[in-house]
C-alpha atoms as a PDB file:
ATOM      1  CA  UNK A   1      -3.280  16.500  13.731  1.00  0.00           C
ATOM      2  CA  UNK A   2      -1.387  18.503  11.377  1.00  0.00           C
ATOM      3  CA  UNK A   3      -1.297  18.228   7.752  1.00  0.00           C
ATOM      4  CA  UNK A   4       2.807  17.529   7.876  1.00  0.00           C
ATOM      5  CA  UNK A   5       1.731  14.967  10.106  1.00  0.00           C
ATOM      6  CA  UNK A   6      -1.046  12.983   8.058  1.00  0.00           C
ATOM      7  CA  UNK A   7       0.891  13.051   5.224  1.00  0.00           C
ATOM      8  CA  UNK A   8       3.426  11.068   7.403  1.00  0.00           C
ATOM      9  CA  UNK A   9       0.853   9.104   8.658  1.00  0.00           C
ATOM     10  CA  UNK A  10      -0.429   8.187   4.965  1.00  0.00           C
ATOM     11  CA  UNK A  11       3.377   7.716   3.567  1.00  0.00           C
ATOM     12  CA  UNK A  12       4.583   5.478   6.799  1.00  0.00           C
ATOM     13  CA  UNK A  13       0.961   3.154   5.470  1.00  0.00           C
ATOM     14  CA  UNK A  14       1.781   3.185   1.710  1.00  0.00           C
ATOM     15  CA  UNK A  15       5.819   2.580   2.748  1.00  0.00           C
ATOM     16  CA  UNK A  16       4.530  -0.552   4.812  1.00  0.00           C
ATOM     17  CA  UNK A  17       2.064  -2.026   2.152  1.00  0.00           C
ATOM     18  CA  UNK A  18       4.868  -1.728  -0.185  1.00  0.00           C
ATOM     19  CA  UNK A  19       7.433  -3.490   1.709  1.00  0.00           C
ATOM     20  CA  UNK A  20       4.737  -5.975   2.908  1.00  0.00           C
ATOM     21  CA  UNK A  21       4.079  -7.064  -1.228  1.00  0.00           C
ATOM     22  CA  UNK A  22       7.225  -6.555  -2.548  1.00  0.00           C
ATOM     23  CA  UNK A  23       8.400  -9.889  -1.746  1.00  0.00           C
ATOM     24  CA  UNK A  24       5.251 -10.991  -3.108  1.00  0.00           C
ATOM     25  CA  UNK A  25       5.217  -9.369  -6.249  1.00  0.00           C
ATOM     26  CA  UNK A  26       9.148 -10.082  -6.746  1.00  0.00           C
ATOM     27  CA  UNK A  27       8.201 -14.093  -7.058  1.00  0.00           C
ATOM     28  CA  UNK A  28       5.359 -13.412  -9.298  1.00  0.00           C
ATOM     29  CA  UNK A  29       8.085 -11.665 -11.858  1.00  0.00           C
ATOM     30  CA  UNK A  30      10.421 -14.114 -11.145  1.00  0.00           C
ATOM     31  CA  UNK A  31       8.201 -17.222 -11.655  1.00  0.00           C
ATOM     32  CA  UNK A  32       6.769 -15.375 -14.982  1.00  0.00           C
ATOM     33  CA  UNK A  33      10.024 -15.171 -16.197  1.00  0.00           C
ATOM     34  CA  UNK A  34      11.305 -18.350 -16.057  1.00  0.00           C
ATOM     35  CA  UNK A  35       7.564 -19.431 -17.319  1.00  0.00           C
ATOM     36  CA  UNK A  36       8.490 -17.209 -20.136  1.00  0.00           C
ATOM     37  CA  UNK A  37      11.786 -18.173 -21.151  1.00  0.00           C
ATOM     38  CA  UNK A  38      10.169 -21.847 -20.960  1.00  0.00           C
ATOM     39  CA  UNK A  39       7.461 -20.868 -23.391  1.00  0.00           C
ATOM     40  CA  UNK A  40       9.977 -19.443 -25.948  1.00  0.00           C
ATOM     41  CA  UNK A  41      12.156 -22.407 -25.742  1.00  0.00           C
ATOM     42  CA  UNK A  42       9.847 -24.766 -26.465  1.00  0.00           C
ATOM     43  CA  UNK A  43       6.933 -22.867 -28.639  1.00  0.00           C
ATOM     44  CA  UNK A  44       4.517 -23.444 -25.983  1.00  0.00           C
ATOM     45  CA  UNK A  45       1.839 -20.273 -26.201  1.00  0.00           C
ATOM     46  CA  UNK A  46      -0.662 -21.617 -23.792  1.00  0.00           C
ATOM     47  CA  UNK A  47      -1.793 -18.790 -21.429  1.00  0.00           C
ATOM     48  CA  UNK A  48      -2.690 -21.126 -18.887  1.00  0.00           C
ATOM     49  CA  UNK A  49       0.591 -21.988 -17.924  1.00  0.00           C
ATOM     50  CA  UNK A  50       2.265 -19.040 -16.955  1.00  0.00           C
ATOM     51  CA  UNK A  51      -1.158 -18.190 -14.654  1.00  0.00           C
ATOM     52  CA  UNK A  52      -1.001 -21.282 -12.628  1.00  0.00           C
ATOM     53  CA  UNK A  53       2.130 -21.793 -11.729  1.00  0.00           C
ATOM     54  CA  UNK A  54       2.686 -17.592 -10.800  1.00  0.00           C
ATOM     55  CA  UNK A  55      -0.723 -17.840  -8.593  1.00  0.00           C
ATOM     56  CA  UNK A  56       1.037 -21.317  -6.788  1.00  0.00           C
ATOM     57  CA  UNK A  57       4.174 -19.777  -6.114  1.00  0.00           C
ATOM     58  CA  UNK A  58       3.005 -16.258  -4.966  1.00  0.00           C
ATOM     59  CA  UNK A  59       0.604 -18.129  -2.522  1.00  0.00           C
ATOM     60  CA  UNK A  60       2.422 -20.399  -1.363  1.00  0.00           C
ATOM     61  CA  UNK A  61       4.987 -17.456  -0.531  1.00  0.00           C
ATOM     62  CA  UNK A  62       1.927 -15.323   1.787  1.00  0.00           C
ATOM     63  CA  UNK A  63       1.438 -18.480   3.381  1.00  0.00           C
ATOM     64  CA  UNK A  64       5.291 -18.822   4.574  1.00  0.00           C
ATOM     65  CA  UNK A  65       5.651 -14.895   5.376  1.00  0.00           C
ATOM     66  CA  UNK A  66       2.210 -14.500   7.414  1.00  0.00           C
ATOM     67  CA  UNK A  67       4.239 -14.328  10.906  1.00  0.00           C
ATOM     68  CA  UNK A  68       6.561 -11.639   8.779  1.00  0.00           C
ATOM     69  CA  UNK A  69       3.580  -9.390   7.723  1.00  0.00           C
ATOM     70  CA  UNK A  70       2.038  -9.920  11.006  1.00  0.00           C
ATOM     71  CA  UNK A  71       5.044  -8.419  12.667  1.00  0.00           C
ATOM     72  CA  UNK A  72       5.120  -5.415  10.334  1.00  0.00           C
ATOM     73  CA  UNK A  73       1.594  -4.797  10.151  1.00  0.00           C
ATOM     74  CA  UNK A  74       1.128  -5.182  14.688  1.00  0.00           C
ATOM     75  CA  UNK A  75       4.767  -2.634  14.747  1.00  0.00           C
ATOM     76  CA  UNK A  76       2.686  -0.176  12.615  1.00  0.00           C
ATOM     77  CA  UNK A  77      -0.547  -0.472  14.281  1.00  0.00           C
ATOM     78  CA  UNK A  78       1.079  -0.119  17.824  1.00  0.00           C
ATOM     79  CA  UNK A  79       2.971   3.049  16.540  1.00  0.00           C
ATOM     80  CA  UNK A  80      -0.381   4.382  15.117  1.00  0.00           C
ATOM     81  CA  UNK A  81      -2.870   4.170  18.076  1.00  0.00           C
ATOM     82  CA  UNK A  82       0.223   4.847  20.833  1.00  0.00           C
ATOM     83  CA  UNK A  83       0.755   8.423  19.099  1.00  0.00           C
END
């Protein structure tokens, strides 16, 4: 193996864990903000409450896209020990 061709080996990886938590990390920010805007509204400044409910939602997100990542992660895998 090259060098040209573990550096595409090593971009391809970070290129897949990227697109496998982006969804992920896109309901965390989304969650937080509306958490946010909540807090600011109403005065509320307990740290507590923008934790919980961003950990519930980005969980409960994994849990529905498991098959998803599975797919991506078994398409990468196959590519990586067929070459």
């Amino acid at each position: 193996m090259t060098s040209a061709e573990a550096i595409d080996v090593v971009r391809e990886a970070l290129f897949i864990a990227l697109l496998i938590s982006a969804p992920i990390l896109a309901v965390g920010l989304v969650v937080g903000l509306i958490i946010s805007i909540f807090q600011a509204v109403t005065q509320i400044q307990e740290q507590t409450l923008s934790f919980v409910p961003k950990i519930f939602a980005m969980g409960a997100l994994t849990i529905a896209i498991v098959p998803w990542i599975y797919n991506k992660m078994f398409e990468y895998a196959t590519i990586m020990f067929g070459s």
